[in-house]
C-alpha atoms as a PDB file:
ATOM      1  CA  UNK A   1       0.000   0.000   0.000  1.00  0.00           C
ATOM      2  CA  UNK A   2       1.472   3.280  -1.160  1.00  0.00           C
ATOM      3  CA  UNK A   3      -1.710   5.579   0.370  1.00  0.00           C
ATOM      4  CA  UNK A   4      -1.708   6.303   4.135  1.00  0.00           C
ATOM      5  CA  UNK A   5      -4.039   8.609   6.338  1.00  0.00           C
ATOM      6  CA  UNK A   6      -3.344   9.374  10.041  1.00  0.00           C
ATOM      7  CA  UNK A   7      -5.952   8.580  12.391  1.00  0.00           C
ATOM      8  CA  UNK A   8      -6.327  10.933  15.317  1.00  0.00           C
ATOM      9  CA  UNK A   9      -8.591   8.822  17.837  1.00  0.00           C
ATOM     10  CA  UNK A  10     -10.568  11.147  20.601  1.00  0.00           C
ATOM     11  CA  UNK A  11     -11.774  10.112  23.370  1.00  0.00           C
ATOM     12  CA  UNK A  12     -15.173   9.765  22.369  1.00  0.00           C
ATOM     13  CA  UNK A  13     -13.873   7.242  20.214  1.00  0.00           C
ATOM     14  CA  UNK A  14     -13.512   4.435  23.173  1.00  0.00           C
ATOM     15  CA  UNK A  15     -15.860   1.778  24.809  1.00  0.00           C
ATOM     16  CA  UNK A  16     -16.603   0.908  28.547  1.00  0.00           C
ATOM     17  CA  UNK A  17     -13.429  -1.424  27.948  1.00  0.00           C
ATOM     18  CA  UNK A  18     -11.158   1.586  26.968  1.00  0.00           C
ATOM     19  CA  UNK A  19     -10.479   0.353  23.456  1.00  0.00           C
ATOM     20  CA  UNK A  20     -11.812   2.187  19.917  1.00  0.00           C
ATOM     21  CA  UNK A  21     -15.417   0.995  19.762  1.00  0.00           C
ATOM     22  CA  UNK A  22     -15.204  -1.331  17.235  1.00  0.00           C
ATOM     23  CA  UNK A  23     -17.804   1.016  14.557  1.00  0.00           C
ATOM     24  CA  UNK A  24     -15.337   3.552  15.179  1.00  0.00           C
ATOM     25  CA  UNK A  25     -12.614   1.509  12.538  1.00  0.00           C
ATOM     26  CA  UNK A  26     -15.408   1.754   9.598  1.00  0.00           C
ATOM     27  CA  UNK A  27     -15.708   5.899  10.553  1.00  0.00           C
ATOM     28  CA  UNK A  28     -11.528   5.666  10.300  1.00  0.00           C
ATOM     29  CA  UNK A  29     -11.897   3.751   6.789  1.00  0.00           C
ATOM     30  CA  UNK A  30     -14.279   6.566   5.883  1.00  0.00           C
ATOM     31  CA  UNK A  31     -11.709   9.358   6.649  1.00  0.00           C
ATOM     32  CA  UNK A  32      -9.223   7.926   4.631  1.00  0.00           C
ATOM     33  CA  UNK A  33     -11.272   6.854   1.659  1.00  0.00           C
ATOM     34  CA  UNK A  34     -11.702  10.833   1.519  1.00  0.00           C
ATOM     35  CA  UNK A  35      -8.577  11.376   1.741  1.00  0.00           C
ATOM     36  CA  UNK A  36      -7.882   8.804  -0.739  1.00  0.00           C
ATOM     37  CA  UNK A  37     -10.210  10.458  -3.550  1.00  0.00           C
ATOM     38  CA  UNK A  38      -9.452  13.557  -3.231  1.00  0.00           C
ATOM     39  CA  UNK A  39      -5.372  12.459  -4.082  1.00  0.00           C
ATOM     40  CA  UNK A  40      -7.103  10.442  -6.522  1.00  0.00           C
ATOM     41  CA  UNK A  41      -9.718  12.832  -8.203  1.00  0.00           C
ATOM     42  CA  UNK A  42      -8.879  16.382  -6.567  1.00  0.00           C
ATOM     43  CA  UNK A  43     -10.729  18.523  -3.649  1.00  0.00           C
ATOM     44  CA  UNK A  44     -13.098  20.025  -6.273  1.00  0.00           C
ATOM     45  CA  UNK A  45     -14.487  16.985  -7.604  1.00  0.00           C
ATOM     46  CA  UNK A  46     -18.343  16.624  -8.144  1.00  0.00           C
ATOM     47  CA  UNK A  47     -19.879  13.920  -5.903  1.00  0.00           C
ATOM     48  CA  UNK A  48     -23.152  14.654  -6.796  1.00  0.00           C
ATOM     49  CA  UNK A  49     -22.768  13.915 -10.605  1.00  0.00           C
ATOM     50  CA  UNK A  50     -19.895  10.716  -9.672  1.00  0.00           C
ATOM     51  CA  UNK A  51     -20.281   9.613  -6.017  1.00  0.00           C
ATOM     52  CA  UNK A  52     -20.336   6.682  -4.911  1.00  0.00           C
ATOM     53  CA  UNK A  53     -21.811   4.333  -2.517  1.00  0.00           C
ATOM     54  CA  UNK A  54     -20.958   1.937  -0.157  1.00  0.00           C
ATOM     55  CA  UNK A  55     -22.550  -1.646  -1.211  1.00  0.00           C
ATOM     56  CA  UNK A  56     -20.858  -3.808   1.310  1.00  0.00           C
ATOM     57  CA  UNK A  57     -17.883  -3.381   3.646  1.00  0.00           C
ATOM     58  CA  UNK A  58     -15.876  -6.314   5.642  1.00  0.00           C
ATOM     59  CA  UNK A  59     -13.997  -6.020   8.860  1.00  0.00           C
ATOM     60  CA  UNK A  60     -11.600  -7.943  10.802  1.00  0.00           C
ATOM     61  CA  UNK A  61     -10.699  -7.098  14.487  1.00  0.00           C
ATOM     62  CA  UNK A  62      -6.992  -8.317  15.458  1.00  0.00           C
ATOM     63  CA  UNK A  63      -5.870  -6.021  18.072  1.00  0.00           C
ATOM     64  CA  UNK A  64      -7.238  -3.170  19.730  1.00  0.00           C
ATOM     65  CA  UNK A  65      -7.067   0.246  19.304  1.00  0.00           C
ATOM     66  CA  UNK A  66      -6.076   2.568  22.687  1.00  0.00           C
ATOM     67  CA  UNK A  67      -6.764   6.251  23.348  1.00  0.00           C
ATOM     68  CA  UNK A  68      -3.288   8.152  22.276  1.00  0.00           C
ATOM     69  CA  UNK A  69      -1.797   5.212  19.806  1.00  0.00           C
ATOM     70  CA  UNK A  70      -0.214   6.461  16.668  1.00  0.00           C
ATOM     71  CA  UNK A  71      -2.372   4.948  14.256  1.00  0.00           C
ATOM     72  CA  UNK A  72      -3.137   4.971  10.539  1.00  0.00           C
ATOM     73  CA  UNK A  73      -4.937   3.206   7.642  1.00  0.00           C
ATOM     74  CA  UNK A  74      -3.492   2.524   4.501  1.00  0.00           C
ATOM     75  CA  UNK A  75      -6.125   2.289   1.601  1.00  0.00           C
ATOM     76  CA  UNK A  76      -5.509   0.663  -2.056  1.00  0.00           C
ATOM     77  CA  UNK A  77      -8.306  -0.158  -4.654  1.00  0.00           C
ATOM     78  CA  UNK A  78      -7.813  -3.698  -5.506  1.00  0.00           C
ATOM     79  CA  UNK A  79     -10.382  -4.486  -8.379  1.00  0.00           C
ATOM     80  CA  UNK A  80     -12.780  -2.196 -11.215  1.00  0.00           C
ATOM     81  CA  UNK A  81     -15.636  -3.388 -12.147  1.00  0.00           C
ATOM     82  CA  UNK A  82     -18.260  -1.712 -14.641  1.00  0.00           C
ATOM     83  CA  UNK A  83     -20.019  -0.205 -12.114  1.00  0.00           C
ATOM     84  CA  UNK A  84     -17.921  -0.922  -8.828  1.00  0.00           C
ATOM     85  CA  UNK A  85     -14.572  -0.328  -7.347  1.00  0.00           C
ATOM     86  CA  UNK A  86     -13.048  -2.799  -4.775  1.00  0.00           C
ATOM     87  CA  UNK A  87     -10.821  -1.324  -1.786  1.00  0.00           C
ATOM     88  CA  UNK A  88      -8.694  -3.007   0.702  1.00  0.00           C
ATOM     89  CA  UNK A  89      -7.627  -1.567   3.878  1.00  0.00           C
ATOM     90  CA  UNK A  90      -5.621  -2.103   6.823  1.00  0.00           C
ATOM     91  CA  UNK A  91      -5.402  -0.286  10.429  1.00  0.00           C
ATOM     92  CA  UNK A  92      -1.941  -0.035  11.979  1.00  0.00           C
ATOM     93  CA  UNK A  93      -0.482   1.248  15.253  1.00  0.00           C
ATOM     94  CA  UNK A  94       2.907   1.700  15.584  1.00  0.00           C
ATOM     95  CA  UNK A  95       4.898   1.302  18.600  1.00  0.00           C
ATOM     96  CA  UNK A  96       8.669   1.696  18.858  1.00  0.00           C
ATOM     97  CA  UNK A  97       8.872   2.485  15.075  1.00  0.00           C
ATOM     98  CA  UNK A  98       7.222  -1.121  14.195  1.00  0.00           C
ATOM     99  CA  UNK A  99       4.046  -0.873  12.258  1.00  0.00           C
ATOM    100  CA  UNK A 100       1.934  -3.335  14.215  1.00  0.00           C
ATOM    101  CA  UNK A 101      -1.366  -4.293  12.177  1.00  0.00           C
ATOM    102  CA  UNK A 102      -4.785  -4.146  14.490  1.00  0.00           C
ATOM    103  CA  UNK A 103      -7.698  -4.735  11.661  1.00  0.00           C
ATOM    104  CA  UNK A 104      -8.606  -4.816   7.991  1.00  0.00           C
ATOM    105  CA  UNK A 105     -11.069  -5.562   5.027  1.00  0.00           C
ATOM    106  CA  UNK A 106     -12.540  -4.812   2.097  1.00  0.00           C
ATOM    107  CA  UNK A 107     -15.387  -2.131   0.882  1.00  0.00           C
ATOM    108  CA  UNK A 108     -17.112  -2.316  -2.145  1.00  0.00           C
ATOM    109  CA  UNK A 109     -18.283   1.250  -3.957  1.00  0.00           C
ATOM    110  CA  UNK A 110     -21.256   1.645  -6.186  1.00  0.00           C
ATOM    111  CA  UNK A 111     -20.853   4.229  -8.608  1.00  0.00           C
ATOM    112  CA  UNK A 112     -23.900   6.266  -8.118  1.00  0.00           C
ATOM    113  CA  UNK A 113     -25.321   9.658  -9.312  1.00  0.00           C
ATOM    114  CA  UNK A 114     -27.072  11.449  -6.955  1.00  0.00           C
ATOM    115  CA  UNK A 115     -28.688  14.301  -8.462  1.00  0.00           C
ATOM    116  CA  UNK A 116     -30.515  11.286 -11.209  1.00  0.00           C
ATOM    117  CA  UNK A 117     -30.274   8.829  -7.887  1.00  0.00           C
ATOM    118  CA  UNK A 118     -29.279   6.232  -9.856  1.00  0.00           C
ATOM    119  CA  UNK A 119     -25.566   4.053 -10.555  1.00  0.00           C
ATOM    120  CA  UNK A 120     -23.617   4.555 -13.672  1.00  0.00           C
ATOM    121  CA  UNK A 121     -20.539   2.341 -15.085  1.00  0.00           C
ATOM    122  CA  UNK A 122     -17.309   3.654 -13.473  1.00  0.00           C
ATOM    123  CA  UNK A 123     -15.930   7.154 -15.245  1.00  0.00           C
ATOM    124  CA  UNK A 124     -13.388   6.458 -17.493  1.00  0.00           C
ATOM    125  CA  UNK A 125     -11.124   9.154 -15.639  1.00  0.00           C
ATOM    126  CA  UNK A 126     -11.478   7.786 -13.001  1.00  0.00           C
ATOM    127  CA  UNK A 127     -10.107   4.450 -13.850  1.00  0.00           C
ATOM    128  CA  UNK A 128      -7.374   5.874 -15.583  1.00  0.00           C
ATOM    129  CA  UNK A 129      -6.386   8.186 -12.400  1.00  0.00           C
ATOM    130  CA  UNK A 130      -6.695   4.828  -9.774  1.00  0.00           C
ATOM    131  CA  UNK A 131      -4.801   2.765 -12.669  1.00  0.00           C
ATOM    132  CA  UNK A 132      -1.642   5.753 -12.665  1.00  0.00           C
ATOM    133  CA  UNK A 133      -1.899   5.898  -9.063  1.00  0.00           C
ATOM    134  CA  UNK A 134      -1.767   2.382  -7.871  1.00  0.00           C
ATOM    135  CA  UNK A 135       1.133   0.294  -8.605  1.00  0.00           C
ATOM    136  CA  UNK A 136      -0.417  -3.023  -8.772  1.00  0.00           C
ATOM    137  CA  UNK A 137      -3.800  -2.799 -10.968  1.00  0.00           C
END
């Protein structure tokens, strides 16, 4: 993975147990598929005329996340469909230097307009931007 956002967890963001509440990751994923499109695509891109939405997501838990790690979550899109885009991520703290990897999964985007509310076939510039961007696709 070449694309990493930092994750600044707040307080707010623990359970009773003192970890990251464990729907607190998918807000994480959230931030840094942002962050992800607008490297991608630019700040000023139109979401309402090529959003997307997300069709399915998948999560797994390995470690726990504590109030004042260093974290981060490194994003790549893995597969293009016609209308879809595949994206695999993975949550790291580090400690001592030593990336140390506490979850990851997939989410699967539905290309969707919103202003005609309905899902179109990936833009062409956008395949060609994730294809330059991405080393492995």
């Amino acid at each position: 993975m070449k694309f990493f956002s930092p994750i600044d967890i707040r307080f707010r963001d623990l359970d009773a147990l003192a970890h990251v509440n464990n729907v607190v990751y998918l807000t994480y994923v959230e931030q840094a598929r942002v962050r992800y499109f607008d490297i991608i695509f630019g700040a000023r891109h139109n979401w309402d005329e090529w959003g997307v939405l997300l069709a399915r997501t998948e999560i797994n838990y390995i470690q726990p996340l504590l109030f004042k790690d260093d974290a981060k979550c490194g994003m790549r899109c893995t597969k293009i469909g016609s209308k879809s885009m595949e994206f695999e991520f993975k949550i790291f703290r580090t400690i001592d230097g030593q990336d140390i990897e506490v979850a990851n999964g997939i989410n699967v985007l539905v290309c969707f307009n919103h202003t005609d509310n309905k899902s179109i076939e990936v833009p062409e510039f956008w395949k060609n931007a994730v294809v330059d961007y991405e080393d492995h696709l």
